[in-house]
Protein backbone atom coordinates (compact mmCIF):
# COMPACT_ATOMS: atom_id res chain seq x y z
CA UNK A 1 0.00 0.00 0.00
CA UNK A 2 1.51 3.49 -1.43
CA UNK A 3 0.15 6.63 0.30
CA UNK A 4 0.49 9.97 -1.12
CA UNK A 5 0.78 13.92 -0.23
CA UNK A 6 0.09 17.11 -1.28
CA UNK A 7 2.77 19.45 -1.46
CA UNK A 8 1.04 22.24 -0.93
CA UNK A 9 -0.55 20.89 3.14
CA UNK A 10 0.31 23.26 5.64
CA UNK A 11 0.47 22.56 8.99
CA UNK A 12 1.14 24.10 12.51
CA UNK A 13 3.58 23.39 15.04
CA UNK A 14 3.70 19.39 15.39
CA UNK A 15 1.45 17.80 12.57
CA UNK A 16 -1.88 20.33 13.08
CA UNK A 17 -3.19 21.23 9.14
CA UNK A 18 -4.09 24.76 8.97
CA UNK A 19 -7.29 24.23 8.21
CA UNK A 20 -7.98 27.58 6.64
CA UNK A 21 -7.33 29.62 9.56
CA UNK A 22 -6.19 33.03 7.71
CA UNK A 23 -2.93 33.34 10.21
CA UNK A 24 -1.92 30.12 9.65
CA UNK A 25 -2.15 30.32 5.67
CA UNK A 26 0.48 32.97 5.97
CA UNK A 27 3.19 30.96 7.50
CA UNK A 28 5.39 29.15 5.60
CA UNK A 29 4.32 25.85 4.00
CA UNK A 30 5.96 22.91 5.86
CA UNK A 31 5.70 19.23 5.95
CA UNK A 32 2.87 17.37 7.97
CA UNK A 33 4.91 14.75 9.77
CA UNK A 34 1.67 13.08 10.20
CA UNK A 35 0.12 12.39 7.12
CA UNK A 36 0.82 9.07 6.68
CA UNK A 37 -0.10 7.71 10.06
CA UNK A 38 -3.58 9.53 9.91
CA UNK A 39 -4.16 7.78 6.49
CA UNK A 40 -3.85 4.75 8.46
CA UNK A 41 -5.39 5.96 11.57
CA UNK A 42 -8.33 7.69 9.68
CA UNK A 43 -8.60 3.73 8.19
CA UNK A 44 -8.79 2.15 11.08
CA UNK A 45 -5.73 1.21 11.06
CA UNK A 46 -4.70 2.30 15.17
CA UNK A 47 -1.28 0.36 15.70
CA UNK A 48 0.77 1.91 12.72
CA UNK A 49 4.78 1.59 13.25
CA UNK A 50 7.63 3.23 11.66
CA UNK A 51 10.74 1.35 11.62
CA UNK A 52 14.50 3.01 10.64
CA UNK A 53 18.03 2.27 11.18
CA UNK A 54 21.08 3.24 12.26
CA UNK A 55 25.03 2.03 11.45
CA UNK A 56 24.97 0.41 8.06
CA UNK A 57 27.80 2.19 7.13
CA UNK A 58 30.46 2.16 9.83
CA UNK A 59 33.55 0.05 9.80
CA UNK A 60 32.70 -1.44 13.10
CA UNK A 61 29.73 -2.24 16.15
CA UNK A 62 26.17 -3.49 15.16
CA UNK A 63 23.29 -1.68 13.02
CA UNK A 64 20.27 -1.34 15.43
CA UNK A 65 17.10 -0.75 14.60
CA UNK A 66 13.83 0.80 16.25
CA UNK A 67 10.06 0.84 15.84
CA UNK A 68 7.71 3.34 16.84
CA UNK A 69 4.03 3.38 17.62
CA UNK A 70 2.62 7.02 17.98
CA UNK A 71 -1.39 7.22 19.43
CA UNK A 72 -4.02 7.87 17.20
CA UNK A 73 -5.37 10.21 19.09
CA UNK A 74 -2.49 12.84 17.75
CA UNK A 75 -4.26 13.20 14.43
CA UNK A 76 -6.83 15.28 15.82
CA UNK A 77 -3.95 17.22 18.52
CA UNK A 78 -1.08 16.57 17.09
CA UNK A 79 2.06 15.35 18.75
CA UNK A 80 3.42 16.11 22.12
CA UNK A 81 4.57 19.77 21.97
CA UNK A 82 8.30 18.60 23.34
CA UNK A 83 8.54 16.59 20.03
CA UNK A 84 8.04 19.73 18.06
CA UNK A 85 10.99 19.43 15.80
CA UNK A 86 11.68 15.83 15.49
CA UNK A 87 13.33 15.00 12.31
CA UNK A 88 15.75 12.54 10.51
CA UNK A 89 18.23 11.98 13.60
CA UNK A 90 20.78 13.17 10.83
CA UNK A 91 19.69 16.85 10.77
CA UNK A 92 19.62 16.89 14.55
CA UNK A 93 22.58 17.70 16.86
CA UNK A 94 23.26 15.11 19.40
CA UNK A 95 22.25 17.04 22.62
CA UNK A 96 18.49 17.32 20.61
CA UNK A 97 18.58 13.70 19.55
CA UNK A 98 19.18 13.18 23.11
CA UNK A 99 16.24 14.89 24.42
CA UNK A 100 14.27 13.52 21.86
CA UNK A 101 15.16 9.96 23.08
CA UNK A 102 14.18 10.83 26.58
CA UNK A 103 10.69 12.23 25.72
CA UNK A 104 10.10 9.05 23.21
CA UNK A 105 11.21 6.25 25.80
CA UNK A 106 9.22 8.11 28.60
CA UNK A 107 6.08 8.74 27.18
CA UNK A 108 3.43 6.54 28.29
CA UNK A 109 1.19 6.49 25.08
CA UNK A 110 4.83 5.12 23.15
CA UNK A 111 5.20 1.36 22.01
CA UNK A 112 8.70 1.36 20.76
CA UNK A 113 11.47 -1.53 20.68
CA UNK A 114 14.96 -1.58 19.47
CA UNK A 115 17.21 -4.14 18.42
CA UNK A 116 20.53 -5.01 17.18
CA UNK A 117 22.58 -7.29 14.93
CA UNK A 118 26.17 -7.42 15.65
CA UNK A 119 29.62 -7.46 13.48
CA UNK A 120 29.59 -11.07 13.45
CA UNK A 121 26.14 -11.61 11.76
CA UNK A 122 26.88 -8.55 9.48
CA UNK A 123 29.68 -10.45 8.59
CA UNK A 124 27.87 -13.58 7.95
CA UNK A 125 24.54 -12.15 6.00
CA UNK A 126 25.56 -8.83 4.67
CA UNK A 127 24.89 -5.61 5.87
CA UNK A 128 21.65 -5.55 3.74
CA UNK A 129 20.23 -8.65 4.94
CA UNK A 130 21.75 -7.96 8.81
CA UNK A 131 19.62 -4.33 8.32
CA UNK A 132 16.76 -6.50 7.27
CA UNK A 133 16.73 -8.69 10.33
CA UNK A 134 17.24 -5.99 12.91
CA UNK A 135 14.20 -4.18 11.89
CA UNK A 136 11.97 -7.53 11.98
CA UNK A 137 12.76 -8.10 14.93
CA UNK A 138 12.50 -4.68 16.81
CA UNK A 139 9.35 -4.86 15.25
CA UNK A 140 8.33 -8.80 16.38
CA UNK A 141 9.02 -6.82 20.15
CA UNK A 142 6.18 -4.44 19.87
CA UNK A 143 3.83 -5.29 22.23
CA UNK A 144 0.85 -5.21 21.26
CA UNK A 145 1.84 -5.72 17.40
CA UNK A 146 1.65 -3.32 14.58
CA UNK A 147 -1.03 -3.56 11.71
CA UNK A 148 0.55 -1.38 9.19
CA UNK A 149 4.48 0.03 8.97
CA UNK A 150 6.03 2.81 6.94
CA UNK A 151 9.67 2.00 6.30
CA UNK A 152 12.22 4.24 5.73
CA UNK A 153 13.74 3.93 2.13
CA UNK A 154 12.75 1.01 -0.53
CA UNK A 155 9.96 -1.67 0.50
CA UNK A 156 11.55 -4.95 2.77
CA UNK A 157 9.91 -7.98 1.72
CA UNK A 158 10.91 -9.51 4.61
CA UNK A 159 8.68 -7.65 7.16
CA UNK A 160 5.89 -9.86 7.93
CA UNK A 161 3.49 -6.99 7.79
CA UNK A 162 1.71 -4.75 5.39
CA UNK A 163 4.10 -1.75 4.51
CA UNK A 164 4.13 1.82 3.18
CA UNK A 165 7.96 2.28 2.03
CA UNK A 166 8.65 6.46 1.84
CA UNK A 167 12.18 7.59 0.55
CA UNK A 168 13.69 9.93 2.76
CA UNK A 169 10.57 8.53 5.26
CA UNK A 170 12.55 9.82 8.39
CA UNK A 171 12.30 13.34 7.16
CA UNK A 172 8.32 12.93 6.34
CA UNK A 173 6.78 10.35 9.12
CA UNK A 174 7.24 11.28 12.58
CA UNK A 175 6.97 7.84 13.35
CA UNK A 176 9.95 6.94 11.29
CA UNK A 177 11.74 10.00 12.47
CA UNK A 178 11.71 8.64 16.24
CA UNK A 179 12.63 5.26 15.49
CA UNK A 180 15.50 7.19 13.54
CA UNK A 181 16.13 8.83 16.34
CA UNK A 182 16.08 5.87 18.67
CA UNK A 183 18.47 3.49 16.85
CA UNK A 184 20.84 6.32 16.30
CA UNK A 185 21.23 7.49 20.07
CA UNK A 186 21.06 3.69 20.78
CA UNK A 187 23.74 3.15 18.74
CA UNK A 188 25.92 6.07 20.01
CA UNK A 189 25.55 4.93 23.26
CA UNK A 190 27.28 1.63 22.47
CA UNK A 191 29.66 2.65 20.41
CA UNK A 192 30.80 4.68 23.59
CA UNK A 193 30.98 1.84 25.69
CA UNK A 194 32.86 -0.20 23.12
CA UNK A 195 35.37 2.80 23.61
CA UNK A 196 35.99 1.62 27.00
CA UNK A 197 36.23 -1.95 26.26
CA UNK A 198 38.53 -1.61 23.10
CA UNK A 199 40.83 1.58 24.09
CA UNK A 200 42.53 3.15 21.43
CA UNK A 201 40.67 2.74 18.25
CA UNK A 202 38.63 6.45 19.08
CA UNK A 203 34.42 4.60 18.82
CA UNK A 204 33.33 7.19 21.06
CA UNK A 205 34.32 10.20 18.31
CA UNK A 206 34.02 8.60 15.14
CA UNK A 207 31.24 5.60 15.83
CA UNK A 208 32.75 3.23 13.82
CA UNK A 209 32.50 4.94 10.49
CA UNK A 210 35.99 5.44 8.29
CA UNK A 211 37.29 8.31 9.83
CA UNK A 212 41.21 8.83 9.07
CA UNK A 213 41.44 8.51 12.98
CA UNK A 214 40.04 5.35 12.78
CA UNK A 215 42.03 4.29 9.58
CA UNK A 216 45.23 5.21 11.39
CA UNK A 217 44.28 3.47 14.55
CA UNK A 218 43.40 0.40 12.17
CA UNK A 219 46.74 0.16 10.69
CA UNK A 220 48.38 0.79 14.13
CA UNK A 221 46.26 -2.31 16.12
CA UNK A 222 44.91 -3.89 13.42
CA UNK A 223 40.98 -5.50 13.79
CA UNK A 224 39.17 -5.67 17.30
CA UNK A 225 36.01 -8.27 17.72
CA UNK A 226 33.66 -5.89 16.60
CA UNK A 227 34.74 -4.53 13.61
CA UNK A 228 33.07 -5.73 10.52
CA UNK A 229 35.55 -8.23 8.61
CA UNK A 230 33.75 -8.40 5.62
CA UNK A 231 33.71 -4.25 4.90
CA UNK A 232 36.44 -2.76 3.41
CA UNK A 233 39.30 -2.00 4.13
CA UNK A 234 39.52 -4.51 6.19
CA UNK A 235 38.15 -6.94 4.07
CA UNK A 236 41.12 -5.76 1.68
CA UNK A 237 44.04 -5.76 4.86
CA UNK A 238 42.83 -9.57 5.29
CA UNK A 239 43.75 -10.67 1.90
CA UNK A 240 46.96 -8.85 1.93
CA UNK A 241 48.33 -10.87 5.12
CA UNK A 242 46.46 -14.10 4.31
């Protein structure tokens, strides 16, 4: 099931359309992070999820995933005032995503799960399959279960559920946006305890990704248990000394 939007919806702070009020008409046009859960909603449709991830890219730790279940009731109020700018966790700073992440795991009308799938399995499936996995099964943990998802990016055929797939989804669904946000602070918070147990390599700073401080620390240890093996360059460094 594809949904669809006008461009030209304006809304108020946190998902409310204008509906014609004369003030409101002059603001500037901006996206209703809503639409696509009141679609659902406004079909009956009450347990809609939006999934994301966070860390395909990096050299090393897991991707996580998260799923998010907003209440229905928020497409006639719209959301929570202290998630008025919640976006893509990449156009956030990190002290917002934080604050974000406390409202979203706090709030008691919530469902959200997270889950991860470490270097090893990465190693063993692909990243794209290891992606795949991590975002069944954060959403297998919602409790009670969703009945419709919006995914971030192309359609998984994986998912055992009905599915709405939205490019650049974590930038138009507020759903998707706080699962965004929860796998990525989720994430960051590993990586900085990975600091502690591997010394040395810099997680904490670069989170795994390809940083020339991590490519220098690379060359100077070599591999620890978490990085990913089949990536490059280390995928390349292992054929040079085998």
């Amino acid at each position: 099931m594809y949904l669809s939007t006008s461009n030209d919806r304006r809304t108020d702070n946190c998902g409310l359309r204008s509906d014609g009020n004369p003030r409101a008409e002059m603001a500037t046009p901006t996206i209703n992070r809503l639409d696509y859960e009141s679609e659902l909603w406004r079909d009956g449709l009450t347990r809609v999820a939006g999934v994301d991830e966070a860390g395909r890219g990096p050299l090393a730790g897991p991707v996580v995933a998260a799923a998010v279940m907003l209440p229905p009731r928020w497409r006639e109020t719209g959301c929570d005032e202290r998630l008025r700018g919640l976006n893509d966790s990449k156009q956030l700073t990190e002290a917002r995503r934080e604050e974000f992440f406390a409202v979203l795991t706090s709030h008691p009308e919530i469902c959200f799960a997270i889950a991860c799938v470490d270097a090893a399995v990465i190693d063993r499936l692909n990243i794209l399959q290891a992606t795949h996995r991590a975002m069944a099964e954060a959403l297998r943990q919602l409790r009670p279960p969703p009945e419709h998802v919006l995914v971030d990016g192309r359609p998984v055929k994986s998912l055992d559920y009905p599915q709405t797939a939205l490019v650049k989804g974590d930038a138009r669904s507020y759903s998707i946006a706080a699962a965004s946000v929860l796998a990525k602070v989720t994430r960051d918070q590993m990586m900085h305890k990975f600091e502690q147990q591997y010394p040395g390599y810099g997680f904490a700073e670069h989170k795994g990704y390809g940083t020339p401080q991590h490519l220098a620390a690379l060359a100077r240890l070599g591999p620890c248990p978490i990085h990913r093996r089949s990536f490059a360059p280390l995928k390349a460094r292992q054929g040079a000394l085998f």
